[in-house]
Protein backbone atom coordinates (compact mmCIF):
# COMPACT_ATOMS: atom_id res chain seq x y z
CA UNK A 1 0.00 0.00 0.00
CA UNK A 2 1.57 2.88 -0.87
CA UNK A 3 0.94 6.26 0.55
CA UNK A 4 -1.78 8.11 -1.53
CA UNK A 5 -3.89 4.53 -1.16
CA UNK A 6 -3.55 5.24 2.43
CA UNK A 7 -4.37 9.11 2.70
CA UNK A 8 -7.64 7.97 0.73
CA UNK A 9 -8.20 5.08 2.93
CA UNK A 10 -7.93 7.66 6.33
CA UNK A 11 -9.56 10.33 4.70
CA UNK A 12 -12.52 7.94 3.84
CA UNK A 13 -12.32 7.01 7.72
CA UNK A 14 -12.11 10.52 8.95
CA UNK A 15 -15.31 11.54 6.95
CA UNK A 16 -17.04 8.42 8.27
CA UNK A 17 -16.04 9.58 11.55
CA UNK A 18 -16.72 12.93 11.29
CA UNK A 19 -20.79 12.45 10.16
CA UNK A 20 -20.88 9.79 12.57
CA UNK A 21 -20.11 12.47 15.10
CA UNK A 22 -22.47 14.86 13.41
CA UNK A 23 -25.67 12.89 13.71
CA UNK A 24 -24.92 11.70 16.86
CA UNK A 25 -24.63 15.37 18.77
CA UNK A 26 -27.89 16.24 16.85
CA UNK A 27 -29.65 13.04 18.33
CA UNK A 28 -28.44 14.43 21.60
CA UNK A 29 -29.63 17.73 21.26
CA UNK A 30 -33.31 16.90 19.88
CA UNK A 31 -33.26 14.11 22.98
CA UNK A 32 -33.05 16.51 25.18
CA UNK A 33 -35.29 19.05 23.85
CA UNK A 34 -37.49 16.43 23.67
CA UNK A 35 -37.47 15.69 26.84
CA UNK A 36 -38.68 18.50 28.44
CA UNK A 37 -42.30 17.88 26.97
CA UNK A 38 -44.22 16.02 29.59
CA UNK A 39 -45.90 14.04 27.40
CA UNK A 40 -42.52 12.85 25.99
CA UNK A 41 -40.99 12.39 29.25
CA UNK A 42 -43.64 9.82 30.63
CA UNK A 43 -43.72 7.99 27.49
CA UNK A 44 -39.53 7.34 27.36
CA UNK A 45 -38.85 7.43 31.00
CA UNK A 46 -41.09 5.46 34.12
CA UNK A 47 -39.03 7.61 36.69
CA UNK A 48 -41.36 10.51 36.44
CA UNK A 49 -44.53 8.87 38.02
CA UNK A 50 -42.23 7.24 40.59
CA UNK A 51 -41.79 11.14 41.97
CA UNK A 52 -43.21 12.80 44.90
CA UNK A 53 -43.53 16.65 43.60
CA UNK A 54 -43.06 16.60 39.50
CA UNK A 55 -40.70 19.37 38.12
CA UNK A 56 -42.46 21.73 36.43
CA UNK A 57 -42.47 22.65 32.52
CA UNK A 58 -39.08 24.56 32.36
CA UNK A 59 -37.98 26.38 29.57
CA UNK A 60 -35.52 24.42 27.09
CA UNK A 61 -32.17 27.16 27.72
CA UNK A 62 -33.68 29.08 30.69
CA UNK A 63 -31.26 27.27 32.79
CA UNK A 64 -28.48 28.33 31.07
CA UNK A 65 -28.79 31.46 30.81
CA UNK A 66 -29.94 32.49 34.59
């Protein structure tokens, strides 16, 4: 293998990589949006009901930005 064959060969990887990475910080994000709709939040996770006081309906970047 000489070494153009394997610049393409780790380019090709690092693109992979790179979209990879891409689509899996925008699942993030739009999982956590997602979650703070109620309705989403009891359908994906069972620890809500199992909570004394629910949190209230907060604002997606109002804790960020206090």
């Amino acid at each position: 293998m000489d070494s153009r064959e394997l610049d393409r060969y780790a380019d090709l990887i690092t693109g992979f990589l790179k979209r990879a990475l891409y689509v899996l910080f925008i699942m993030l994000l739009l999982s956590q949006v997602a979650l703070h709709f109620p309705v989403i939040r009891e359908w994906v996770t069972g620890v809500d009901r199992l909570e004394g006081i629910s949190v209230s309906f907060v604002p997606v970047f109002l804790h960020l930005f206090p």
